[in-house]
PDB file of N, CA and C in Angstrom:
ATOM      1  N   UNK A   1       0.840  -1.183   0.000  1.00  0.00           N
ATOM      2  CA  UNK A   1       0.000   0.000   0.000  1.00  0.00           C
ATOM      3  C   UNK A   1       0.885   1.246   0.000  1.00  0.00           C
ATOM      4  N   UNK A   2       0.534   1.802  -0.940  1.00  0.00           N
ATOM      5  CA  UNK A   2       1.187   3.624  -1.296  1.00  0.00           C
ATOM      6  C   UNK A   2       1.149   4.168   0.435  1.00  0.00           C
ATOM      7  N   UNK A   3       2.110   4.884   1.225  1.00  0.00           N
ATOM      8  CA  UNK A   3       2.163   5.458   2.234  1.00  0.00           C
ATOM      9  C   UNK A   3       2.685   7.198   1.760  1.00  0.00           C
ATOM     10  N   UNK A   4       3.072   7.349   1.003  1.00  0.00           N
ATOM     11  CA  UNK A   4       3.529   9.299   0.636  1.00  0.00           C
ATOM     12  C   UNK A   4       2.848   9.191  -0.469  1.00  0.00           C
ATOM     13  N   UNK A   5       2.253  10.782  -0.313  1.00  0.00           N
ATOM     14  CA  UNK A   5       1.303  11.105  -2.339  1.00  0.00           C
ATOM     15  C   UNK A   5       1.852  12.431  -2.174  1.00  0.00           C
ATOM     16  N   UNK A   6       3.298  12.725  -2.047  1.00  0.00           N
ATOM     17  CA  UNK A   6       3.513  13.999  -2.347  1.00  0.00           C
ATOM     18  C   UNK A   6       4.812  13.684  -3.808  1.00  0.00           C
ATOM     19  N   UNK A   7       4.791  14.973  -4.304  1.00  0.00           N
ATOM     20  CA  UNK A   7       5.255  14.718  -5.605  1.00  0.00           C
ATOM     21  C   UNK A   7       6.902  15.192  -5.963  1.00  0.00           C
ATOM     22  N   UNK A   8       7.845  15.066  -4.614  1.00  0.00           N
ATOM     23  CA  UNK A   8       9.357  15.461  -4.556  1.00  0.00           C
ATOM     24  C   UNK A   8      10.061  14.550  -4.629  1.00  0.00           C
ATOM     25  N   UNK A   9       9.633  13.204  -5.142  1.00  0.00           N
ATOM     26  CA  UNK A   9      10.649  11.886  -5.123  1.00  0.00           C
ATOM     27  C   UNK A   9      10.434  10.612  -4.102  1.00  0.00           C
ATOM     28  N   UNK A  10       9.812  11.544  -3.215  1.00  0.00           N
ATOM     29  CA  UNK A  10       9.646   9.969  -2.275  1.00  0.00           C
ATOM     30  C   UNK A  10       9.398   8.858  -2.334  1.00  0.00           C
ATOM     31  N   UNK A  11      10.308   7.865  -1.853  1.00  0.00           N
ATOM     32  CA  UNK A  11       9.598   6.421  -2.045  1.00  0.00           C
ATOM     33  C   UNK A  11       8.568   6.085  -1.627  1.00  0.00           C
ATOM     34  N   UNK A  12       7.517   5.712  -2.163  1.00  0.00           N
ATOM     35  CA  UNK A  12       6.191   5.323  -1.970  1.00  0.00           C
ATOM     36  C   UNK A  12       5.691   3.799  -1.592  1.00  0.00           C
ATOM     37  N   UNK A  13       6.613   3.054  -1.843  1.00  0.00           N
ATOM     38  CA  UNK A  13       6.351   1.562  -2.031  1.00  0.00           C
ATOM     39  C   UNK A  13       8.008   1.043  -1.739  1.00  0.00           C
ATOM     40  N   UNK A  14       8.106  -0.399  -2.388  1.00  0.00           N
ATOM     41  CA  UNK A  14       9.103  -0.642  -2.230  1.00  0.00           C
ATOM     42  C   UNK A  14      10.208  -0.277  -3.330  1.00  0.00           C
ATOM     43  N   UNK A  15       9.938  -0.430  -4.520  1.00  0.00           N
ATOM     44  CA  UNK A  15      10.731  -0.270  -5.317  1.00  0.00           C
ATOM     45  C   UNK A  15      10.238   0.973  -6.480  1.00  0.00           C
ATOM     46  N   UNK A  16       8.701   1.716  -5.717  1.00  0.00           N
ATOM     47  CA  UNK A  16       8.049   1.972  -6.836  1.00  0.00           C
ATOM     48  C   UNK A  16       7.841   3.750  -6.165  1.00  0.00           C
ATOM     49  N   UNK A  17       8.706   4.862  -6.797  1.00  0.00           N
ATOM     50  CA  UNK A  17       8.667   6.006  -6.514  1.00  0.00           C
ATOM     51  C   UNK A  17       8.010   6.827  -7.541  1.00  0.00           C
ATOM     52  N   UNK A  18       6.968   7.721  -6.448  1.00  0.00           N
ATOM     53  CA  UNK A  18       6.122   9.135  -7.136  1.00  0.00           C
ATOM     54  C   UNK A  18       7.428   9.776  -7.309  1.00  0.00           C
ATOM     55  N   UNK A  19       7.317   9.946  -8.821  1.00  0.00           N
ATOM     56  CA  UNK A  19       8.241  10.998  -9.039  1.00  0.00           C
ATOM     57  C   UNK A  19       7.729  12.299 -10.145  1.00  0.00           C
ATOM     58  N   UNK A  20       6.465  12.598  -9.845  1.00  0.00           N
ATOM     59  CA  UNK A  20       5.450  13.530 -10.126  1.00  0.00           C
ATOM     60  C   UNK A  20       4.475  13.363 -10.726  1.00  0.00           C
ATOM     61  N   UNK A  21       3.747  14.660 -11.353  1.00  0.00           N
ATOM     62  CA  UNK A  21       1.971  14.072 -11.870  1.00  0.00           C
ATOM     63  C   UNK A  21       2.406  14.577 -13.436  1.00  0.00           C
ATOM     64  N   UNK A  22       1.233  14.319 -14.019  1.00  0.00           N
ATOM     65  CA  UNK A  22       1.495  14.184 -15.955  1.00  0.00           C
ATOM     66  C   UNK A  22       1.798  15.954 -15.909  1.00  0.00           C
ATOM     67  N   UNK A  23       1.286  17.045 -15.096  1.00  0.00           N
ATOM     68  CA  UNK A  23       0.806  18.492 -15.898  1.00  0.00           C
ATOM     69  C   UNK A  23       2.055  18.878 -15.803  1.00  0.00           C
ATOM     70  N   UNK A  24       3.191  18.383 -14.797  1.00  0.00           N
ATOM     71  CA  UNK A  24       4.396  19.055 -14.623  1.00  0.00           C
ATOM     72  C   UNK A  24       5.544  18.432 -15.961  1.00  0.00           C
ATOM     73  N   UNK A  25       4.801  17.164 -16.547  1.00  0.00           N
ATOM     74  CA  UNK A  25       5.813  17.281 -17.533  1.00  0.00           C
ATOM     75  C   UNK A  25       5.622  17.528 -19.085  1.00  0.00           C
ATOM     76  N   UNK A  26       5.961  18.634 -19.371  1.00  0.00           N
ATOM     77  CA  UNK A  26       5.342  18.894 -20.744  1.00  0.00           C
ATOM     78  C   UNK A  26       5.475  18.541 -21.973  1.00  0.00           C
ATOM     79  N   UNK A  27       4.505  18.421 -22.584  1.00  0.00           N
ATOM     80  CA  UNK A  27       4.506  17.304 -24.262  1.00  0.00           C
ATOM     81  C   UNK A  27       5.898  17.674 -24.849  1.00  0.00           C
ATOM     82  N   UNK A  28       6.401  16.810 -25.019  1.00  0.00           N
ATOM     83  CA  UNK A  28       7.933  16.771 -26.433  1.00  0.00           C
ATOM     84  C   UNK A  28       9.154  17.546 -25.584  1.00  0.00           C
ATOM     85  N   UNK A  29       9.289  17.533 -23.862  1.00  0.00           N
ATOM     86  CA  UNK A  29      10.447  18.035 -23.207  1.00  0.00           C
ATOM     87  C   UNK A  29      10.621  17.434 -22.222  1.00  0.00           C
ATOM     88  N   UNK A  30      11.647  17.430 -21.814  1.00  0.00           N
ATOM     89  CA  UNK A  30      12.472  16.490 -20.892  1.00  0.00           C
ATOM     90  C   UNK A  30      12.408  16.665 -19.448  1.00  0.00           C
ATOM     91  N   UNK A  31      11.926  16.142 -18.312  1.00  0.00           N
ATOM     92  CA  UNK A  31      11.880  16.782 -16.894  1.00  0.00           C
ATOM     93  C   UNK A  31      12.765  16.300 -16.108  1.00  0.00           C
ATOM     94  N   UNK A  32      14.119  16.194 -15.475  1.00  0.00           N
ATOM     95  CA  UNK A  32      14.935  15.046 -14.660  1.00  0.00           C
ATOM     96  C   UNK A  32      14.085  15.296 -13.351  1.00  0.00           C
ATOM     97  N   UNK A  33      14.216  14.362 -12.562  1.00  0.00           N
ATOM     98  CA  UNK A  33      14.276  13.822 -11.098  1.00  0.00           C
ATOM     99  C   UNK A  33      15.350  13.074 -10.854  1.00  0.00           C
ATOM    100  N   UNK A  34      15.523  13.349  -9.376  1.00  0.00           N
ATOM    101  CA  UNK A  34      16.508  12.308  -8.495  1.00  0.00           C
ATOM    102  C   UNK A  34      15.668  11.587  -7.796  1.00  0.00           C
ATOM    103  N   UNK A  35      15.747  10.223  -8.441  1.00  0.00           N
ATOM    104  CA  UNK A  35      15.104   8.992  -7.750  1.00  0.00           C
ATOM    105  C   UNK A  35      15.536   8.145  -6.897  1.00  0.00           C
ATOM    106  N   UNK A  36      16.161   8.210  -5.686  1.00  0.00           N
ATOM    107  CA  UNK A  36      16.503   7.710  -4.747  1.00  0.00           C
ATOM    108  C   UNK A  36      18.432   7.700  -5.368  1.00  0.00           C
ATOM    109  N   UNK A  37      19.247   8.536  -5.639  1.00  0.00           N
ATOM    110  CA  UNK A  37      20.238   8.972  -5.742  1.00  0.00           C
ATOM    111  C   UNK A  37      20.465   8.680  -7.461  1.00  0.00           C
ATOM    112  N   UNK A  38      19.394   8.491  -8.309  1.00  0.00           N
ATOM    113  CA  UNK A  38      19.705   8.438  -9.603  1.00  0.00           C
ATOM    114  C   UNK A  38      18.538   9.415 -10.543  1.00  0.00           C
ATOM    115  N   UNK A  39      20.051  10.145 -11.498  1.00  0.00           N
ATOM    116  CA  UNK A  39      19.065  11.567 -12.371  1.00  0.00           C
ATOM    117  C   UNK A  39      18.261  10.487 -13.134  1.00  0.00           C
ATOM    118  N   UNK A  40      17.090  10.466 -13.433  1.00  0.00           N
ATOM    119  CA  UNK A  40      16.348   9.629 -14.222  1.00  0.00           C
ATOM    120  C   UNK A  40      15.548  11.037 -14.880  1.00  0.00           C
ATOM    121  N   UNK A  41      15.280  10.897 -16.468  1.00  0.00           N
ATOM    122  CA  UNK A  41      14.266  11.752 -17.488  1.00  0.00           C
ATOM    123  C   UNK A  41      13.286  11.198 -17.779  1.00  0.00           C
ATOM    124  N   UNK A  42      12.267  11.974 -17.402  1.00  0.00           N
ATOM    125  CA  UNK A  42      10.623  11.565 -17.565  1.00  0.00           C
ATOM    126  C   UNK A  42      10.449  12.308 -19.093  1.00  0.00           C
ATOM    127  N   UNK A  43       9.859  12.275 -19.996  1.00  0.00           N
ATOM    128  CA  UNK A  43       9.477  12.395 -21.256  1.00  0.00           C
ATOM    129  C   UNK A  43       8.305  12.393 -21.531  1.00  0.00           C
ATOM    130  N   UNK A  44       7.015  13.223 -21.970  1.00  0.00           N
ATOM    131  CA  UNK A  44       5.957  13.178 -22.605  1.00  0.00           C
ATOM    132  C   UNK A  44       5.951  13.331 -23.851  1.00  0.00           C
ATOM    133  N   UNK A  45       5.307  12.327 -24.144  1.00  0.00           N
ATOM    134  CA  UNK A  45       5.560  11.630 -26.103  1.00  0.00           C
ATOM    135  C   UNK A  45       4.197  11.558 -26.625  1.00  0.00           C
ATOM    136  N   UNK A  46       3.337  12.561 -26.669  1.00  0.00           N
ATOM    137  CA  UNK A  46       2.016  12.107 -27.205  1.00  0.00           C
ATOM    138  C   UNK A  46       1.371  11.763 -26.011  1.00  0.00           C
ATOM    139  N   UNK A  47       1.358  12.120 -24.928  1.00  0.00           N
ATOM    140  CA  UNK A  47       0.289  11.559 -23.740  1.00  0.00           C
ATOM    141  C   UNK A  47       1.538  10.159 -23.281  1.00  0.00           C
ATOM    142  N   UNK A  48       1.923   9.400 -23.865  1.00  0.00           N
ATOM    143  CA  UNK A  48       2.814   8.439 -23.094  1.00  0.00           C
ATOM    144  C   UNK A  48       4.342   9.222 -22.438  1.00  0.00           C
ATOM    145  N   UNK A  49       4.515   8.114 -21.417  1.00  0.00           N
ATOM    146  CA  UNK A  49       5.092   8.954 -20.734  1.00  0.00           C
ATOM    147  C   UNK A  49       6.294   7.899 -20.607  1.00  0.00           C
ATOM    148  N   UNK A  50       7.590   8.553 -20.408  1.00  0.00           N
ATOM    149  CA  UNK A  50       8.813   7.404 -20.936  1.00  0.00           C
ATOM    150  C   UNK A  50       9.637   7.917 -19.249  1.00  0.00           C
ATOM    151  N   UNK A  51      10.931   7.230 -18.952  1.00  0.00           N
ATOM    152  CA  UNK A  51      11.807   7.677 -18.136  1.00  0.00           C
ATOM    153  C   UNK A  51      12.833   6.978 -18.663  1.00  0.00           C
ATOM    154  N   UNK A  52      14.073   7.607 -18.279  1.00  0.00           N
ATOM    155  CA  UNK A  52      15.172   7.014 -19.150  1.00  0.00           C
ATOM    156  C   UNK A  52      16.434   7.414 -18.142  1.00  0.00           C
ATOM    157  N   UNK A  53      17.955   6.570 -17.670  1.00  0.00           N
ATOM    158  CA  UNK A  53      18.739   7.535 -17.252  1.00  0.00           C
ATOM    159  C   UNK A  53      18.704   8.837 -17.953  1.00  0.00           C
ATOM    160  N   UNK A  54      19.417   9.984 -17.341  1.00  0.00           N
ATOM    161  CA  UNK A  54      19.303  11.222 -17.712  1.00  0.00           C
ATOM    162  C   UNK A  54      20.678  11.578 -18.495  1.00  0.00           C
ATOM    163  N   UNK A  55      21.458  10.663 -17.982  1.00  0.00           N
ATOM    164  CA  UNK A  55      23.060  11.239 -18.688  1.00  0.00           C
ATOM    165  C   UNK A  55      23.287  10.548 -19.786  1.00  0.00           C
ATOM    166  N   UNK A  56      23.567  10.951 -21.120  1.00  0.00           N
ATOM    167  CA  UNK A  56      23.980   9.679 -21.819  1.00  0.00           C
ATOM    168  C   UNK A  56      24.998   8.594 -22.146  1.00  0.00           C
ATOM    169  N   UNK A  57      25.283   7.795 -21.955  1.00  0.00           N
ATOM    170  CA  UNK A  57      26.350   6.789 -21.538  1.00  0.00           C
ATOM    171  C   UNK A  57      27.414   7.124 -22.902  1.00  0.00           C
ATOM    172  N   UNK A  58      27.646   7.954 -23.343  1.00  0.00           N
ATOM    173  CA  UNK A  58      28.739   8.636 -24.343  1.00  0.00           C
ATOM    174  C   UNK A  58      29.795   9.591 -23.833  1.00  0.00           C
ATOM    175  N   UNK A  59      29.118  10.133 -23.706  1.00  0.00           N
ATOM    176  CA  UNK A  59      30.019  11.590 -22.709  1.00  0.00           C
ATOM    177  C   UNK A  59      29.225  12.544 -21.299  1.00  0.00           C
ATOM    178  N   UNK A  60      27.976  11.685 -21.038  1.00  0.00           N
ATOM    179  CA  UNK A  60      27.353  12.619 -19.888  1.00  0.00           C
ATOM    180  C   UNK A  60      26.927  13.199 -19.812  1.00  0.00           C
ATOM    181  N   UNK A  61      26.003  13.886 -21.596  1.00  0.00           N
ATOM    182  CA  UNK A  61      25.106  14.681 -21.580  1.00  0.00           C
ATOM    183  C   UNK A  61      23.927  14.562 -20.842  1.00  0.00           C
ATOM    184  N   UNK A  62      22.814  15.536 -20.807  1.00  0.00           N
ATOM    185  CA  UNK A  62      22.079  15.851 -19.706  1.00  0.00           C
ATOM    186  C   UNK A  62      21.074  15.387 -21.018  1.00  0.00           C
ATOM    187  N   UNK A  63      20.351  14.361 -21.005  1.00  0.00           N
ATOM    188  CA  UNK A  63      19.585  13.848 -21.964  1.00  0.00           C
ATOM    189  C   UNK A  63      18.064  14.759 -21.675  1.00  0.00           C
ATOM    190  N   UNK A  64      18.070  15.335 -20.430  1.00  0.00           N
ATOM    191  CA  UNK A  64      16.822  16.166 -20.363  1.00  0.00           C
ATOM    192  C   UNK A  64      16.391  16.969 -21.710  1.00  0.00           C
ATOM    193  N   UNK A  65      17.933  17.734 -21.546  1.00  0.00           N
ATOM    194  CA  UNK A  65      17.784  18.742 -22.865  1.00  0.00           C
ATOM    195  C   UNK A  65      17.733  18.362 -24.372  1.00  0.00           C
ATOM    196  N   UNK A  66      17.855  17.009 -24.385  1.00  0.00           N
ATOM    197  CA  UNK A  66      17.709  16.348 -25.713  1.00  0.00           C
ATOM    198  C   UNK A  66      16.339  16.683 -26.381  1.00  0.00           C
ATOM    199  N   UNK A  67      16.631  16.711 -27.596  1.00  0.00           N
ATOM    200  CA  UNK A  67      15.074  17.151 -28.788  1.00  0.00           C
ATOM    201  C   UNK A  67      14.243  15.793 -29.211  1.00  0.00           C
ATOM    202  N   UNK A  68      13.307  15.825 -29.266  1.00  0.00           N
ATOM    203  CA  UNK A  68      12.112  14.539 -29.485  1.00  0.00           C
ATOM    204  C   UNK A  68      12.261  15.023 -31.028  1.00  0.00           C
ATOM    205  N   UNK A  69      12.616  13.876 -31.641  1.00  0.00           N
ATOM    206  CA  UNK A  69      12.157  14.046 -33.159  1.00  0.00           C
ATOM    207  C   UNK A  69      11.117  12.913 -33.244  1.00  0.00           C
ATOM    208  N   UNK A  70       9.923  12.754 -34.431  1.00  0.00           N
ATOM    209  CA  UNK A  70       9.385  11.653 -35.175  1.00  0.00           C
ATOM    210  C   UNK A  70      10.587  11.600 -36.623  1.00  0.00           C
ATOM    211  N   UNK A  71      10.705  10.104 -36.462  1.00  0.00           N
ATOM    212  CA  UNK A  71      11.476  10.046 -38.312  1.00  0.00           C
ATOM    213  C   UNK A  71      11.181   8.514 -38.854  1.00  0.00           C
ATOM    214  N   UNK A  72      10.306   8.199 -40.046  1.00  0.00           N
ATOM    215  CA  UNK A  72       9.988   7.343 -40.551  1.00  0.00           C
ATOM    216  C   UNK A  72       9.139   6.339 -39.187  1.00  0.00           C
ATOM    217  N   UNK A  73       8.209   7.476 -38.419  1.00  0.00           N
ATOM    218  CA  UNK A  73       7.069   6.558 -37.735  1.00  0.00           C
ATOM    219  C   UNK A  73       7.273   6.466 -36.325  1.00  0.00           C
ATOM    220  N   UNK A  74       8.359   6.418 -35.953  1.00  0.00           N
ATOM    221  CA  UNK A  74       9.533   6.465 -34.864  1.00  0.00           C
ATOM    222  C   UNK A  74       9.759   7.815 -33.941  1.00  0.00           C
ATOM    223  N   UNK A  75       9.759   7.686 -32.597  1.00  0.00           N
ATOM    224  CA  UNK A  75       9.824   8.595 -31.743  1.00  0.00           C
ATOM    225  C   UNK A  75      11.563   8.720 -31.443  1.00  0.00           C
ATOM    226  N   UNK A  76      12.342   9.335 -31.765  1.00  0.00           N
ATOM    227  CA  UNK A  76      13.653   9.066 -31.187  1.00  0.00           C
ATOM    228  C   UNK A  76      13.781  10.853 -30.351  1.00  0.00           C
ATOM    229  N   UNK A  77      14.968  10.693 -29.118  1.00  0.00           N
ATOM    230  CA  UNK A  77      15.284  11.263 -28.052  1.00  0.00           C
ATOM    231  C   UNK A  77      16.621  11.193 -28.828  1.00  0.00           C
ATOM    232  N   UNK A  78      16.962  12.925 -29.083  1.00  0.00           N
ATOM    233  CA  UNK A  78      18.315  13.232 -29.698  1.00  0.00           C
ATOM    234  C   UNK A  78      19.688  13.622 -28.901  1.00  0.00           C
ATOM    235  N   UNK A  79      20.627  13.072 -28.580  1.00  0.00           N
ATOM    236  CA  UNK A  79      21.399  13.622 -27.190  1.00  0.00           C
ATOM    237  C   UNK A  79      21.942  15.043 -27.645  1.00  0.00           C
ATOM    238  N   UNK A  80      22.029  15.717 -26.887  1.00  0.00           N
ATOM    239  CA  UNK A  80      22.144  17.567 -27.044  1.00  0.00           C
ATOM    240  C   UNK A  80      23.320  17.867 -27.754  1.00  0.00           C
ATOM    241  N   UNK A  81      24.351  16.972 -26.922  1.00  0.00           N
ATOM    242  CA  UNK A  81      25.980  17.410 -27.236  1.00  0.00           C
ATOM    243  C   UNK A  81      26.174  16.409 -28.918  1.00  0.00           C
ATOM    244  N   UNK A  82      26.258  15.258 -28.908  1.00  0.00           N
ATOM    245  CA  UNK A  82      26.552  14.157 -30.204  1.00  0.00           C
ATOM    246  C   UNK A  82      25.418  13.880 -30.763  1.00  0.00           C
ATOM    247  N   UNK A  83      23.996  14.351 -30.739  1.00  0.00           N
ATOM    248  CA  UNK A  83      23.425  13.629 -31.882  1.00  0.00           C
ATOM    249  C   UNK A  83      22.975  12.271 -31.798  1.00  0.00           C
ATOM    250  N   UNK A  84      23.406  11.589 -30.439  1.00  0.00           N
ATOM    251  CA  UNK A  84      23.145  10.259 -31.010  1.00  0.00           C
ATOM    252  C   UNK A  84      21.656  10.033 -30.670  1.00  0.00           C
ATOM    253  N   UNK A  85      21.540   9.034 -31.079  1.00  0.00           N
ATOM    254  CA  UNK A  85      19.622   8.469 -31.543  1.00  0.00           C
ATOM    255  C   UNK A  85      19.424   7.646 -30.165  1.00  0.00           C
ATOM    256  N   UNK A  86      18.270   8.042 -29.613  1.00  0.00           N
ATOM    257  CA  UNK A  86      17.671   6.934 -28.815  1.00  0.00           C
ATOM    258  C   UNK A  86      16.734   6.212 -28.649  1.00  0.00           C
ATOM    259  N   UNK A  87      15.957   5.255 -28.840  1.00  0.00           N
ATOM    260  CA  UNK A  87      14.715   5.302 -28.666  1.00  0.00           C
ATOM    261  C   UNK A  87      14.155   5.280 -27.560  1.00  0.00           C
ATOM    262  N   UNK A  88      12.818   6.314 -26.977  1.00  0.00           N
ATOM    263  CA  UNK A  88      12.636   6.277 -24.990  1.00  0.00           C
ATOM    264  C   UNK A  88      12.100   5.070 -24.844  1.00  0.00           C
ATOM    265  N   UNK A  89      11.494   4.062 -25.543  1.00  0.00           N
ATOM    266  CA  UNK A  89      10.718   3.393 -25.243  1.00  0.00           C
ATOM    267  C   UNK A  89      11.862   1.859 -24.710  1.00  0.00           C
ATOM    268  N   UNK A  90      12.653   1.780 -25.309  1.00  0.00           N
ATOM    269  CA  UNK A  90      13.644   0.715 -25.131  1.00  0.00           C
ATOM    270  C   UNK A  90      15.046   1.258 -24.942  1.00  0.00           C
ATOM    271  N   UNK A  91      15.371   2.132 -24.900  1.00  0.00           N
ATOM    272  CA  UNK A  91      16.860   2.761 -24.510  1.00  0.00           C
ATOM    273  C   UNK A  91      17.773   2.473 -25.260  1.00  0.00           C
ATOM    274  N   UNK A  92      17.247   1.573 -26.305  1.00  0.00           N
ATOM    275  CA  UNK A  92      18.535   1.672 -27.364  1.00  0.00           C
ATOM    276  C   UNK A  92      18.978   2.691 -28.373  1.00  0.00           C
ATOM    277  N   UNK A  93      20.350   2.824 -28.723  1.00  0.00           N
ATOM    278  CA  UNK A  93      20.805   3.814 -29.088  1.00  0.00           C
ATOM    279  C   UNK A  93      21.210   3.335 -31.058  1.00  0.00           C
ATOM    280  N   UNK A  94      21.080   4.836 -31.652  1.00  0.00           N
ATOM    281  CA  UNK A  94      21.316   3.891 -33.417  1.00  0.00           C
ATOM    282  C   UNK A  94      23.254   3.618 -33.257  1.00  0.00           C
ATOM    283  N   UNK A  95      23.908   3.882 -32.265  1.00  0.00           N
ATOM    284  CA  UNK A  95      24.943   3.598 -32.233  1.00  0.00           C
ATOM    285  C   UNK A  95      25.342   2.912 -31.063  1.00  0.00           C
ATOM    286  N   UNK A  96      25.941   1.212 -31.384  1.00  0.00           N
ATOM    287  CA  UNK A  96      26.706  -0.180 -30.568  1.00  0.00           C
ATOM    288  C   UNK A  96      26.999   0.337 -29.780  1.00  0.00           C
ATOM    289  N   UNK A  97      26.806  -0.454 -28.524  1.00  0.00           N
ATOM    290  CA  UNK A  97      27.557  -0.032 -27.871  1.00  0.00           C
ATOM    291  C   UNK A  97      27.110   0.916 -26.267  1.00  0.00           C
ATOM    292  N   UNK A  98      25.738   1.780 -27.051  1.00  0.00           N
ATOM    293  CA  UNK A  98      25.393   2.878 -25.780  1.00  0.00           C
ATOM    294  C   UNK A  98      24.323   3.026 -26.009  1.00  0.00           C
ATOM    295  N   UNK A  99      23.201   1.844 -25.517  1.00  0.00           N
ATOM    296  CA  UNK A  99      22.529   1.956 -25.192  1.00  0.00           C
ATOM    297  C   UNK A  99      21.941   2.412 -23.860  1.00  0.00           C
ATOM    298  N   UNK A 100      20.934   3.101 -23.512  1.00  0.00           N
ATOM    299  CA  UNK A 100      21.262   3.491 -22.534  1.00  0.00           C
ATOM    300  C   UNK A 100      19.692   3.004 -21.324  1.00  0.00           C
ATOM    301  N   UNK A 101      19.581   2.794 -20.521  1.00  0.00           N
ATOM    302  CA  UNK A 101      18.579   2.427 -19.039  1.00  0.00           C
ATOM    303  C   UNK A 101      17.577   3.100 -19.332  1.00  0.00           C
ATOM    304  N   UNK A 102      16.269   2.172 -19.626  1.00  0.00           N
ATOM    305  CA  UNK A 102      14.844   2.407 -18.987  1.00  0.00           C
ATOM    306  C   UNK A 102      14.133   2.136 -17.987  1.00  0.00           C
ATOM    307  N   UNK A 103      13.260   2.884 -17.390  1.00  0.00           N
ATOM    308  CA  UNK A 103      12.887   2.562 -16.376  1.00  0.00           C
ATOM    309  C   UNK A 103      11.436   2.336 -16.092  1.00  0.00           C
ATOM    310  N   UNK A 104      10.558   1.105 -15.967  1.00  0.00           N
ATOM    311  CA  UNK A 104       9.222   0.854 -15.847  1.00  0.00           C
ATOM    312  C   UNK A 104       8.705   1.861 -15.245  1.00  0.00           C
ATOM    313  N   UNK A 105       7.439   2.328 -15.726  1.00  0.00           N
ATOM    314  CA  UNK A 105       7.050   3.657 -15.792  1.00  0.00           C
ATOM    315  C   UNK A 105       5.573   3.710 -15.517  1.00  0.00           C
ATOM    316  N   UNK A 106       4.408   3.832 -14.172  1.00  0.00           N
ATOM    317  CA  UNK A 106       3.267   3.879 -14.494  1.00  0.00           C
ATOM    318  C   UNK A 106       2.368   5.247 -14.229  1.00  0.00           C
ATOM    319  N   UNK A 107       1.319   5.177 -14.728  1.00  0.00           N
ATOM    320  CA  UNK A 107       0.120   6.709 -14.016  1.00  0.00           C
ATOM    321  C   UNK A 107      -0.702   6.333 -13.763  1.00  0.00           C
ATOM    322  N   UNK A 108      -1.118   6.773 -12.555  1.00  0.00           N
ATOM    323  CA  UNK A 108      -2.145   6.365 -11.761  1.00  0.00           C
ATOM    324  C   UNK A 108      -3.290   7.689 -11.329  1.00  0.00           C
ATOM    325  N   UNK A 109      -4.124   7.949 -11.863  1.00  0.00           N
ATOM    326  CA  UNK A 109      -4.793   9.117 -11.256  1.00  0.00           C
ATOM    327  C   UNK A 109      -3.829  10.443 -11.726  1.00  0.00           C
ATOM    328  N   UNK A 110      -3.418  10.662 -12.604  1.00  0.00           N
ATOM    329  CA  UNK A 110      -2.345  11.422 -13.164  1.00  0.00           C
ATOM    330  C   UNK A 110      -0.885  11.893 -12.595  1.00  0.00           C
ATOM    331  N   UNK A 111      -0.682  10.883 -11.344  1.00  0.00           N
ATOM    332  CA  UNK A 111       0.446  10.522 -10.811  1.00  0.00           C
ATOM    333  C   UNK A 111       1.992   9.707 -11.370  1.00  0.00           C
ATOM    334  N   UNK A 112       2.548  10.018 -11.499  1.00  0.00           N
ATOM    335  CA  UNK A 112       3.971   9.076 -12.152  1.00  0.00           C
ATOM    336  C   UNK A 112       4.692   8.611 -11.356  1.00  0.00           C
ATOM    337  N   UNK A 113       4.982   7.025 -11.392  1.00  0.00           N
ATOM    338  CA  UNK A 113       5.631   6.446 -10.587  1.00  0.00           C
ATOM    339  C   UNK A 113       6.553   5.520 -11.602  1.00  0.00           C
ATOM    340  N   UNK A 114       7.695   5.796 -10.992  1.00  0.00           N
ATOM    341  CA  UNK A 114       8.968   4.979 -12.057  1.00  0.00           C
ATOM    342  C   UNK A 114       9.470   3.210 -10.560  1.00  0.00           C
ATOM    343  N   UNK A 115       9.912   2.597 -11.532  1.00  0.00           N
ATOM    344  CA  UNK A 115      10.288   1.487 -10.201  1.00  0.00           C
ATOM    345  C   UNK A 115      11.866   1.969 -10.894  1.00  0.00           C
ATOM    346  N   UNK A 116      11.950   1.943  -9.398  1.00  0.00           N
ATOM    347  CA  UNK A 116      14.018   1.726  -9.457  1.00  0.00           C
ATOM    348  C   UNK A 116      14.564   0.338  -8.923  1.00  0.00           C
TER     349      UNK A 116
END
C-alpha cells in the first residue's frame, strides 16, 4: 500500500517512486528527477510517458535537454551534445555499444511512478 502522495521523489512503495503528476511534464520536453540517488528523465511523447537515465552513456550529456524528433514513424530522443539516436521506449541507441537504461514507468490518477 502507497504510504507518501507527495510529488518530490519519495519512495512510496518498495521499489516503486512518485516521481510527479502528468501536468508538470510537458509534451515533447524532458523533466529530470533524483530517484533515490539516480538523475532519471521523464518524457511526454504524445500523452505516453517514458523515463530514461538522464546522462547519456557517451560523454554525460544531460539527456533532459535532448530534442524529441518523429522520423519514418519512430519517436527518437536526440542527445544535445553528439546527436546520437535513442529510442525512450527501449533505450537503445542507433549507435553499438550505448545503449542506454529504462525505467518501468506507471500513471495512476495522473500521478507518475517509475520502479528503481
Amino acid at each position: 500500500m502507497l504510504e507518501k502522495t507527495d510529488t518530490d521523489g519519495v519512495a512510496v512503495g518498495d521499489r516503486r517512486v512518485l516521481v510527479g503528476t502528468t501536468d508538470e511534464v510537458t509534451p515533447g520536453r524532458g523533466k529530470v528527477i533524483d530517484c533515490s540517488g539516480r538523475e532519471i528523465a521523464i518524457f511526454n511523447i504524445g500523452g505516453q510517458f517514458h523515463a530514461l537515465d538522464n546522462l547519456c552513456p557517451h560523454k554525460e550529456a544531460p539527456l533532459e535537454d535532448g530534442l524529441l524528433v518523429r522520423e519514418e514513424g519512430r519517436d527518437w530522443l536526440v542527445c544535445p551534445w553528439h546527436r546520437f539516436l535513442f529510442d525512450p521506449c527501449t533505450g537503445k541507441c542507433d549507435r553499438p555499444g550505448f545503449d542506454t537504461r529504462v525505467y518501468p514507468l506507471s500513471v495512476e490518477s495522473g500521478r507518475i511512478y517509475v520502479e528503481v
